[in-house]
Protein backbone atom coordinates (compact mmCIF):
# COMPACT_ATOMS: atom_id res chain seq x y z
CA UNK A 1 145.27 95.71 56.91
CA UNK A 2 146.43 91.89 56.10
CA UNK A 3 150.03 91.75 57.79
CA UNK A 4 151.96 88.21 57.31
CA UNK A 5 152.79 87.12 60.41
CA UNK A 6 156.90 86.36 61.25
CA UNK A 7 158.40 83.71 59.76
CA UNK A 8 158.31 80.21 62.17
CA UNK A 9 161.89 79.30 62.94
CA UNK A 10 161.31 75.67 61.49
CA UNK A 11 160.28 77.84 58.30
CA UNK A 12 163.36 79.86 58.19
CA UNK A 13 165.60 76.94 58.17
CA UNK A 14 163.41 74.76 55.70
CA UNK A 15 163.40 77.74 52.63
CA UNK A 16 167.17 77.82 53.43
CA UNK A 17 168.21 74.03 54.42
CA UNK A 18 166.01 72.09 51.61
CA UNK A 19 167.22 73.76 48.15
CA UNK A 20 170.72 73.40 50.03
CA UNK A 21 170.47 69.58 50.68
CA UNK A 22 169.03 69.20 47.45
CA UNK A 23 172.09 70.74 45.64
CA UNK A 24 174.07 68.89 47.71
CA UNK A 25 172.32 66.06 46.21
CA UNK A 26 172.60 67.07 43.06
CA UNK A 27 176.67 67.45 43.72
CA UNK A 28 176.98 64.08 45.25
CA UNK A 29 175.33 62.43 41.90
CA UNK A 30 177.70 63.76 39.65
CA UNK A 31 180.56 62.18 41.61
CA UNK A 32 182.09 59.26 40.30
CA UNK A 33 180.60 55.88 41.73
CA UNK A 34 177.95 58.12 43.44
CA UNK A 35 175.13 56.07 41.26
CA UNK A 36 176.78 52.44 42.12
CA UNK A 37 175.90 50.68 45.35
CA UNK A 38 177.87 52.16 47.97
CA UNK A 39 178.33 55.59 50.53
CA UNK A 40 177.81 58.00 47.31
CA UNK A 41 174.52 56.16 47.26
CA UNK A 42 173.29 56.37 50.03
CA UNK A 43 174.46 59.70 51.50
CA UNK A 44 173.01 61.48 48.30
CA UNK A 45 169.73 60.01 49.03
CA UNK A 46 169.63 60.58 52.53
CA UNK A 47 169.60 63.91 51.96
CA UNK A 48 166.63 63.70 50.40
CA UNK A 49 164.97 62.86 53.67
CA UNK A 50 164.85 66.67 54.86
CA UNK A 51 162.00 67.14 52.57
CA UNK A 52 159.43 67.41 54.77
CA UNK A 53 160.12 70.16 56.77
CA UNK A 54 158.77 71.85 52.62
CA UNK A 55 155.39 71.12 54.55
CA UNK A 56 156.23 74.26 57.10
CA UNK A 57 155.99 76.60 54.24
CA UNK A 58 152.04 76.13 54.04
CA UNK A 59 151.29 77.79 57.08
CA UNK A 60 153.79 80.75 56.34
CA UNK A 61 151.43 83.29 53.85
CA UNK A 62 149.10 83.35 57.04
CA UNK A 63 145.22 82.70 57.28
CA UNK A 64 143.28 82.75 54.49
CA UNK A 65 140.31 85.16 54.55
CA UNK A 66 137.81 83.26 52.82
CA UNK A 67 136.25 79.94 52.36
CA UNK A 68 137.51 79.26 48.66
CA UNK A 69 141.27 79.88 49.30
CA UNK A 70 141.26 78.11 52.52
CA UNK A 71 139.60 75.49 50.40
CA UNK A 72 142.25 75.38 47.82
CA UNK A 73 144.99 75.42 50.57
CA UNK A 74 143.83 72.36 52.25
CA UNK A 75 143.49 70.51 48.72
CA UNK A 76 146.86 72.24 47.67
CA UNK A 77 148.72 70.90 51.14
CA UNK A 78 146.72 67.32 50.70
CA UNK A 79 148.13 67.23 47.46
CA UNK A 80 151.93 67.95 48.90
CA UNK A 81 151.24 65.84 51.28
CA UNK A 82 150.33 62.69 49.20
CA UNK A 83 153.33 62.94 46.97
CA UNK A 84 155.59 63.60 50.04
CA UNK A 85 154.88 60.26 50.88
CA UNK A 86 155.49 58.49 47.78
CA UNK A 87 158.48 60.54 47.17
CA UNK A 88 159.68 59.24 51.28
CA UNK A 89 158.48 55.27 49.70
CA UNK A 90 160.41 55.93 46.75
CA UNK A 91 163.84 57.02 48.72
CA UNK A 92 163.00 54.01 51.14
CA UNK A 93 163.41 51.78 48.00
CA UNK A 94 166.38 52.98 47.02
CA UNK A 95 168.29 53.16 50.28
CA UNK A 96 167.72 49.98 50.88
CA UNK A 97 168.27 48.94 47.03
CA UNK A 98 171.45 50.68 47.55
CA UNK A 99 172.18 49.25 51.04
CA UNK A 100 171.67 45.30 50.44
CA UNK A 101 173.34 45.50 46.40
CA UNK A 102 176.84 44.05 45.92
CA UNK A 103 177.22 45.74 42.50
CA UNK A 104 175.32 47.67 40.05
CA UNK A 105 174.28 44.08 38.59
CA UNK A 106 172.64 43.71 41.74
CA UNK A 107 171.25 46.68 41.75
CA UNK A 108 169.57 46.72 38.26
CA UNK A 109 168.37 43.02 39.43
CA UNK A 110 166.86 44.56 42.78
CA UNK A 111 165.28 47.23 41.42
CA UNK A 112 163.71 45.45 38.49
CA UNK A 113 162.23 43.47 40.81
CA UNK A 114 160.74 46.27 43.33
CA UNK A 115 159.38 48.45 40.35
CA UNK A 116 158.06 45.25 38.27
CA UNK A 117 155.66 44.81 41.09
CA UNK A 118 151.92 46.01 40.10
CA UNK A 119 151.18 49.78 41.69
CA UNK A 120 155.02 50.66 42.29
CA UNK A 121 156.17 52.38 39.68
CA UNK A 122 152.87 54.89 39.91
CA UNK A 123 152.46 55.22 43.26
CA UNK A 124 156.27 55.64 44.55
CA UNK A 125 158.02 56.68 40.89
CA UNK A 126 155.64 58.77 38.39
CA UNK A 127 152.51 59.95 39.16
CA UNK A 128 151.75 60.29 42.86
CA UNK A 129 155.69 61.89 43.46
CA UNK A 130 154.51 64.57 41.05
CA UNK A 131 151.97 65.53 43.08
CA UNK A 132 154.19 67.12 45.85
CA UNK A 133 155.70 69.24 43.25
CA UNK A 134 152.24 70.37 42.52
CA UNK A 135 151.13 70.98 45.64
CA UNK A 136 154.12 73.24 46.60
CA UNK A 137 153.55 75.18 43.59
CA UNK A 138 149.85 75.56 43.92
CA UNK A 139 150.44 77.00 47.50
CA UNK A 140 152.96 79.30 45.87
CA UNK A 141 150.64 80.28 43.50
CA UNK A 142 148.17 80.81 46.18
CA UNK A 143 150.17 82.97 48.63
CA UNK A 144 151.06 85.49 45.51
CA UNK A 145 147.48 86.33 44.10
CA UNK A 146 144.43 87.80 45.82
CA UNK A 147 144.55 91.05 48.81
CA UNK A 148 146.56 89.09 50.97
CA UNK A 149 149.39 88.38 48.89
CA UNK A 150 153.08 87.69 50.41
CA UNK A 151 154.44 87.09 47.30
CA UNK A 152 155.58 87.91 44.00
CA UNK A 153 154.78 86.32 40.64
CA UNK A 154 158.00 85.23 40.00
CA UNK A 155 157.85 83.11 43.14
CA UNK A 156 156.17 80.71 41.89
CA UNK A 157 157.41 81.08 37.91
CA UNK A 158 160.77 80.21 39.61
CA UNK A 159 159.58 77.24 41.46
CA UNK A 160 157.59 76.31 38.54
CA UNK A 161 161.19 76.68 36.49
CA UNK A 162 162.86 73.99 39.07
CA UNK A 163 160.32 71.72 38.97
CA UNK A 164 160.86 71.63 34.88
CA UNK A 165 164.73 71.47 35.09
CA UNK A 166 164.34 68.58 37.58
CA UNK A 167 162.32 66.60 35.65
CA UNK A 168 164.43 67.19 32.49
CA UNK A 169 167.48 65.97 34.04
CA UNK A 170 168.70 65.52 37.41
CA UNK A 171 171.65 67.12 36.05
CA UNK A 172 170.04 70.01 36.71
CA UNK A 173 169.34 69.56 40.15
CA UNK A 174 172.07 71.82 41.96
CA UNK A 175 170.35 75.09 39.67
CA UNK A 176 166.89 74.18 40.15
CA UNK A 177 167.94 74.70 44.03
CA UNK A 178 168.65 78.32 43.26
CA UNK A 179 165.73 78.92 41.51
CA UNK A 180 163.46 77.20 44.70
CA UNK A 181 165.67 79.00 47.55
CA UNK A 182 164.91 82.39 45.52
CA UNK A 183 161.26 81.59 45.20
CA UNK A 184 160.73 80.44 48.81
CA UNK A 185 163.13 83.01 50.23
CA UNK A 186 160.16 85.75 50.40
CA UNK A 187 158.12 82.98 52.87
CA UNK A 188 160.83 83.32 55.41
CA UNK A 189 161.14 86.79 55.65
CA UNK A 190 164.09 87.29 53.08
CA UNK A 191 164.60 89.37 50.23
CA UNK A 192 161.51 91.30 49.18
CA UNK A 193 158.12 90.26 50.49
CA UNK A 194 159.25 88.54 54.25
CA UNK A 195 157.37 89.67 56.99
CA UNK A 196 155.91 93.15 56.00
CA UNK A 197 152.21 94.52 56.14
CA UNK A 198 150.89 94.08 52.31
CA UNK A 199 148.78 97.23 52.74
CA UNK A 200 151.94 98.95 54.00
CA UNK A 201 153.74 97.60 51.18
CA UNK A 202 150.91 98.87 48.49
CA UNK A 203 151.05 102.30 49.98
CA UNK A 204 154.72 102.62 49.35
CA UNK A 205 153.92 101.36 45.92
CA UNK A 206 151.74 104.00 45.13
């Protein structure tokens, strides 16, 4: 019998405390003067900076069985973790954009120069950032297919959802947080899924 292990506490309060901060985010953006230089600025960014704790989440489906998943997990995770810290460089540039800028002149002018510099704009604003968002989902995907699963498909249809709305318009951001607290809920023991035996589960089922 393959029985998911209790939620870790720092778990718990990530699934809850990230999609929260980043609809907070999300809120703070659509205030007025929230996108010029100034507190909107940098209080809406950062919140931003609770993203790592998303890291816990990798460790809360429980030990993989066999070589190939473990594989995939560690690949999945270096993946997460390689974005995470573009997505941390990228917030780092734009605190301090938004710290040292006396108006949004300024802050076009700052910026302009940070991105025009060769290897930013990959590394810290396209293509290495997307690869947290990948690496979160691949885990997803991981922890809902195979024996072992502790999750549902929708898990990670929903996170893959969020991760679409997001990069469609930040707009978006407060409801892609519901659809990423409802995917990750299951990890922390909440809502269907949490911290129940599979097999137990499957014999209920049938």
């Amino acid at each position: 019998m393959h029985t998911v292990p209790p939620a870790r506490p720092v778990t718990r309060v990530a699934v809850v405390a990230a999609p929260v901060l980043m609809a907070l985010y999300g809120g703070v953006r659509l205030l007025d003067g929230s996108r010029d230089p100034g507190p909107g600025w940098l209080v809406g960014h950062s919140l931003l900076l609770f993203a790592p704790l998303l890291l816990a989440l990798e460790r809360a489906p429980g030990p993989r069985r066999t070589a190939g998943p473990r594989v995939a997990g560690r690949v999945a995770l270096g993946a997460a973790f390689t974005g995470l810290v573009a997505s941390l460089g990228q917030i780092g540039i734009d605190l301090y954009v938004g710290a040292v800028a006396v108006d949004k002149a300024d802050q076009n002018r700052l910026f302009e120069a940070v991105q025009s510099r060769p290897g930013v704009e990959p590394l810290f604003y396209s293509a290495l950032p997307l690869l947290f968002h990948l690496g979160v989902l691949a885990l997803l995907v991981g922890a809902s297919v195979g024996a072992g699963r502790v999750l549902r498909w929708w898990s990670p249809v929903l996170m893959a959802v969020a991760i679409v709305l997001t990069a469609a318009d930040l707009a978006f951001l407060p409801l892609a947080a519901v659809g990423q607290l409802v995917a990750l809920a299951p990890l922390a023991g909440f809502g269907p899924g949490g911290s129940r035996p599979v097999a137990a589960r499957s014999a209920r089922a049938a």
